[in-house]
Protein backbone atom coordinates (compact mmCIF):
# COMPACT_ATOMS: atom_id res chain seq x y z
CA UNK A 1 -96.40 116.53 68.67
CA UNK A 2 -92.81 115.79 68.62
CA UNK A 3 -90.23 116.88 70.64
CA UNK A 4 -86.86 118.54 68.27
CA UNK A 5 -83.66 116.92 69.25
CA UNK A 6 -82.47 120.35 70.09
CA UNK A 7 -85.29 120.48 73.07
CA UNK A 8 -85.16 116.94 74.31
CA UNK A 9 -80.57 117.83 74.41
CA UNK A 10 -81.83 121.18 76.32
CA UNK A 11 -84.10 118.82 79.11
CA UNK A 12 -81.43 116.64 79.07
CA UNK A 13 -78.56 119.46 79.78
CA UNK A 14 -80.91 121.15 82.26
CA UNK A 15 -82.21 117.83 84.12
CA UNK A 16 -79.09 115.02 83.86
CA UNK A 17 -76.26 117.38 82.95
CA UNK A 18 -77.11 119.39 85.71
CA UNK A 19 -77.27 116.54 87.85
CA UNK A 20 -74.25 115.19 87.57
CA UNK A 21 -72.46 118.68 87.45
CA UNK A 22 -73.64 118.77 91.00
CA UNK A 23 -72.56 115.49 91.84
CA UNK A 24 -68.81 116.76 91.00
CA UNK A 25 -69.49 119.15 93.34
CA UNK A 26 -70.90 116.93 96.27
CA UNK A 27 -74.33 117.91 96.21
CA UNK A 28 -76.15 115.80 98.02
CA UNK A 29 -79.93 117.18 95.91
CA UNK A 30 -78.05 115.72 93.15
CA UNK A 31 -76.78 112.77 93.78
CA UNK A 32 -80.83 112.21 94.75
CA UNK A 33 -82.02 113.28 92.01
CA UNK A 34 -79.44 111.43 89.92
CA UNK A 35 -80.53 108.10 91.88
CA UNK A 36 -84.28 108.96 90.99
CA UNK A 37 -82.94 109.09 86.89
CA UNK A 38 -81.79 105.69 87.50
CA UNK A 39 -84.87 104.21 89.09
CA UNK A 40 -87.39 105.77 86.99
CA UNK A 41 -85.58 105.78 83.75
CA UNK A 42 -85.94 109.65 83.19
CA UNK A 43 -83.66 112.38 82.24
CA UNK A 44 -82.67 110.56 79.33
CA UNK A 45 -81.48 107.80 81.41
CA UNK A 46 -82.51 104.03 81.11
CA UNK A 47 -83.30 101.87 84.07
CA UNK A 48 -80.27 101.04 85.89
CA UNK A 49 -80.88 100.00 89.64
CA UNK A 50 -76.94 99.77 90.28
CA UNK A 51 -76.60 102.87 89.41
CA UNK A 52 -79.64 104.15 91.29
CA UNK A 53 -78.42 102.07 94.18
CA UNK A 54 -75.19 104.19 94.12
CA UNK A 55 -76.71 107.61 93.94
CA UNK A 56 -79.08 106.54 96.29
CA UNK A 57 -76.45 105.84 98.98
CA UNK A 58 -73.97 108.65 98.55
CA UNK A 59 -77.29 111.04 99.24
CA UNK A 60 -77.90 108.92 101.81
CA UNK A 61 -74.52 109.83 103.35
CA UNK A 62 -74.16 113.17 102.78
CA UNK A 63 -77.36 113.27 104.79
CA UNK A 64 -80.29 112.95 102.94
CA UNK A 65 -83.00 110.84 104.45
CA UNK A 66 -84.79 110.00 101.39
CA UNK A 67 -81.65 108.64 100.05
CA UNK A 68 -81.32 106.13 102.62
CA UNK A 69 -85.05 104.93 102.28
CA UNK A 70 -85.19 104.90 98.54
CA UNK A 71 -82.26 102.62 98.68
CA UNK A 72 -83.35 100.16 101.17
CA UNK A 73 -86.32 99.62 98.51
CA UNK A 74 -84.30 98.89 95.66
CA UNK A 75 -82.27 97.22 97.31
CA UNK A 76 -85.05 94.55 98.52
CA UNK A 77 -85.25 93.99 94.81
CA UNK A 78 -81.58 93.38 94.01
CA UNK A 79 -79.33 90.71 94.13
CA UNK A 80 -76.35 90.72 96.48
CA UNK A 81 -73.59 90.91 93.94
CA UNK A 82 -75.66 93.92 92.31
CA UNK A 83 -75.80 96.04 95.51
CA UNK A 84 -72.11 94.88 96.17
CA UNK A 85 -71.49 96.57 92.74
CA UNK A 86 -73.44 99.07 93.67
CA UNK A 87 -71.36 100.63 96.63
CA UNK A 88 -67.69 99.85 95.09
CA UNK A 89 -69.57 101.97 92.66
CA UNK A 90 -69.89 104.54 95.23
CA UNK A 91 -66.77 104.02 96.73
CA UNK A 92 -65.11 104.51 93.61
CA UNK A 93 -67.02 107.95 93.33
CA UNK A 94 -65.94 109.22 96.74
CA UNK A 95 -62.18 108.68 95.79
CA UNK A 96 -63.05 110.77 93.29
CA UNK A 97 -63.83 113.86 94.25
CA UNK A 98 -61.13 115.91 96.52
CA UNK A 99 -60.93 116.62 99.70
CA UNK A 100 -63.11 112.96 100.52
CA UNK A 101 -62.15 111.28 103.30
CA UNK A 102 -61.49 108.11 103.98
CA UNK A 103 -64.57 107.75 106.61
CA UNK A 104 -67.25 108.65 104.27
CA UNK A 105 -65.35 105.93 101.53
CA UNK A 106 -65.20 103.37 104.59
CA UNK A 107 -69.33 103.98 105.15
CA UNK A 108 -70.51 103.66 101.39
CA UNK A 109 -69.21 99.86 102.06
């Protein structure tokens, strides 16, 4: 049976909306769960290992172990100029939100 466009918007306002709402916040759940979108192509999301990459590591430095070790294994699988993308990608989103400081910009390099 298939899904109405009004459910698959609702999953998609509940699981990647939600998400990234917390990401604007600095949650570092979200920001893993937004790097697990990325990788696995759900929540509406296609594939995108940059941006997996990136969500990966800013969960990684707000703390989150399984951040870290999800993205040393993409990483293996990416080129250098795509992780390099990757954390200027991160970097970018640290200067972002307010009240970051300049340390936790300096370690998403």
């Amino acid at each position: 049976m298939a899904m109405s466009q009004e459910r698959a918007q609702r999953l998609f306002d509940d699981g990647f909306a939600g998400h990234l709402a917390g990401a604007e916040r600095g949650d570092a759940q979200s920001y893993f769960e937004l790097g697990m979108a990325y990788s696995t192509g759900s929540d509406g999301c296609d594939v995108d290992m940059i941006e997996a990459h990136k969500w990966f590591n800013l969960a990684a430095l707000a703390g989150l172990r399984e951040g870290a070790a999800l993205r040393a294994e993409i990483a293996s699988e990416m080129e250098r100029d795509e992780i390099a993308e990757a954390q200027r990608l991160a970097r970018a989103w640290l200067s972002t939100l307010s009240g970051s400081s300049g340390t936790a910009s300096r370690a998403a390099a």
